[in-house]
Protein backbone atom coordinates (compact mmCIF):
# COMPACT_ATOMS: atom_id res chain seq x y z
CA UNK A 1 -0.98 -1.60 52.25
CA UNK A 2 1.96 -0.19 50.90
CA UNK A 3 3.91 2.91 52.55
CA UNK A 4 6.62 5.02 50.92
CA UNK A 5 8.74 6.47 53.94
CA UNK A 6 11.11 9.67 53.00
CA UNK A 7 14.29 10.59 54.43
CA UNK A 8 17.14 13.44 53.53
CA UNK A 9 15.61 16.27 54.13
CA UNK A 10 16.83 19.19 56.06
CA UNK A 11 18.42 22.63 56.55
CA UNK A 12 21.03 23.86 54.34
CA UNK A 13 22.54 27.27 52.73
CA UNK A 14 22.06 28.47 49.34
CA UNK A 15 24.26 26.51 46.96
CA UNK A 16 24.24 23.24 49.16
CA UNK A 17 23.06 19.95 48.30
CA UNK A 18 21.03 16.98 49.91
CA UNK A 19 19.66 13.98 48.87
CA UNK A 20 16.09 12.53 49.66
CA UNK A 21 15.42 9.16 49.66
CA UNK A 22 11.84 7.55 49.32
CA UNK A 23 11.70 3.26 49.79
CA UNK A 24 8.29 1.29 49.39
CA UNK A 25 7.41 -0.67 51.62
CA UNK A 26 4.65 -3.65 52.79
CA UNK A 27 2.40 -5.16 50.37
CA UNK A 28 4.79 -4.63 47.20
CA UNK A 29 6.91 -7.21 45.69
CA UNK A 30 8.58 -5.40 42.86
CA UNK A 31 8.73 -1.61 41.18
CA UNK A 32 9.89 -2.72 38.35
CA UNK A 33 7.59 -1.57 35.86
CA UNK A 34 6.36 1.55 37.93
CA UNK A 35 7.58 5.32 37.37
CA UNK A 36 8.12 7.21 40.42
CA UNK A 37 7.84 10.58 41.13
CA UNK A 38 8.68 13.65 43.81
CA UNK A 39 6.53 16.48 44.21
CA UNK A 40 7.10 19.57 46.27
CA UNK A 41 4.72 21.91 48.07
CA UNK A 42 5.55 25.54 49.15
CA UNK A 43 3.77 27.80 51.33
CA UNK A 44 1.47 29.91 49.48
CA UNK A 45 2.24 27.72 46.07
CA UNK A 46 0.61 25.08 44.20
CA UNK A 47 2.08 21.46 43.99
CA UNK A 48 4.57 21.28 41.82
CA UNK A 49 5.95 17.97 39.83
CA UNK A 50 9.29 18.23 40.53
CA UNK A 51 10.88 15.04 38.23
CA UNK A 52 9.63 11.89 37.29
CA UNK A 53 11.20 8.97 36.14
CA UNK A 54 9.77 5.77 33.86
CA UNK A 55 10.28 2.13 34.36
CA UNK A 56 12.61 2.17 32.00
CA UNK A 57 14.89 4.71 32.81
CA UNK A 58 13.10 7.95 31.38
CA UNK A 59 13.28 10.95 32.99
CA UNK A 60 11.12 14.23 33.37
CA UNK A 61 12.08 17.77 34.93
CA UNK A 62 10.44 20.87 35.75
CA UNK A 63 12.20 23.77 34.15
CA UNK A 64 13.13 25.08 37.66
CA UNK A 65 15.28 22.09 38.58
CA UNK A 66 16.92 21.24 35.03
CA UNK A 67 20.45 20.52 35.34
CA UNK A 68 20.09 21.04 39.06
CA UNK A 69 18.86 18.20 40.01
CA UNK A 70 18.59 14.34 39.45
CA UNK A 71 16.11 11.51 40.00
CA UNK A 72 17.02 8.11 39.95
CA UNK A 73 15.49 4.73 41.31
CA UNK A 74 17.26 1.57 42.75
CA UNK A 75 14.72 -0.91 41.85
CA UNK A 76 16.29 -3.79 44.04
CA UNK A 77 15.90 -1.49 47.60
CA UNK A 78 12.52 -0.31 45.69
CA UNK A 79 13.89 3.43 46.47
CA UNK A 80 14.02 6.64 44.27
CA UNK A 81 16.34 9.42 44.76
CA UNK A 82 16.39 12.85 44.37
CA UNK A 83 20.10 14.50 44.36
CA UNK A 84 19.33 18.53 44.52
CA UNK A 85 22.73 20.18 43.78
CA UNK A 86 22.80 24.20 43.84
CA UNK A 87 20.04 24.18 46.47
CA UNK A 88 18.35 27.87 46.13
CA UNK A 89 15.87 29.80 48.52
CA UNK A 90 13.25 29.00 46.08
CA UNK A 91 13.55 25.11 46.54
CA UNK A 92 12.24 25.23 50.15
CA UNK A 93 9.04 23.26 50.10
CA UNK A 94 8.00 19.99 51.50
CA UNK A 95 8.97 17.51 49.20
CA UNK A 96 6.95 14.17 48.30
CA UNK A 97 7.49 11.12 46.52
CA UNK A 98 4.97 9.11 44.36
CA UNK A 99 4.35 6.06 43.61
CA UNK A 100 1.28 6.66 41.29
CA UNK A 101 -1.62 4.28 41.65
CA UNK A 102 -0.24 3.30 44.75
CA UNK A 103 0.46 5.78 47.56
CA UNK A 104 2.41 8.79 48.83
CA UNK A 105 5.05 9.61 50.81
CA UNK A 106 4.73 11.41 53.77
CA UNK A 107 7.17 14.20 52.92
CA UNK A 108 10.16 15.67 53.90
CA UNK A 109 10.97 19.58 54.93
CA UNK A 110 13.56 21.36 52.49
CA UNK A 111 14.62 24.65 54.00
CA UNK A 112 17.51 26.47 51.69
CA UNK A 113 18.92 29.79 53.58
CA UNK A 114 19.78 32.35 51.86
């Protein structure tokens, strides 16, 4: 069994910035050569693929987030980040991490005041 436990989500105003954190966990020795990637849901909204990033390095937006915000992994702490700069009203969802294959996160709140 292998659990991906979130953390970094929160409250903040419009223009803010937070970080979420997602780290594997149990029966996983490496992420090596596994992508990752966080998904958010919004009331009233589909799921929506936030970013995604490769085993090597290779990394995927949705047109919403471009040069907003950034994913990257630390594949020794087997954690992927998500850095959200220039948080807006519209990012409030419950975001989730992925390691595909393998399991889900059990996601993290995002509220952005206006």
């Amino acid at each position: 069994q292998v659990q991906l436990v979130e953390s970094g989500g929160g409250l903040v105003q419009a223009g803010g910035s937070l970080r979420l954190s997602c780290a594997a966990s149990g029966r996983i020795s490496s992420v090596v050569a596994m992508g990752w990637a966080w998904y958010r849901l919004a009331p009233g909204k589909q799921r929506e693929l936030v970013a995604s990033i490769t085993s090597g390095g290779a990394t995927n937006y949705a047109d919403s987030v471009k040069g907003r915000f950034t994913i990257s992994r630390d594949n020794g702490r087997k954690t992927v980040y998500l850095q959200m700069n220039s948080l807006e009203p519209e990012d409030t969802a419950v975001y989730y991490c992925l390691l595909p294959g393998v399991s889900w996160g059990q996601g993290t709140q995002v509220t952005v005041s206006s």
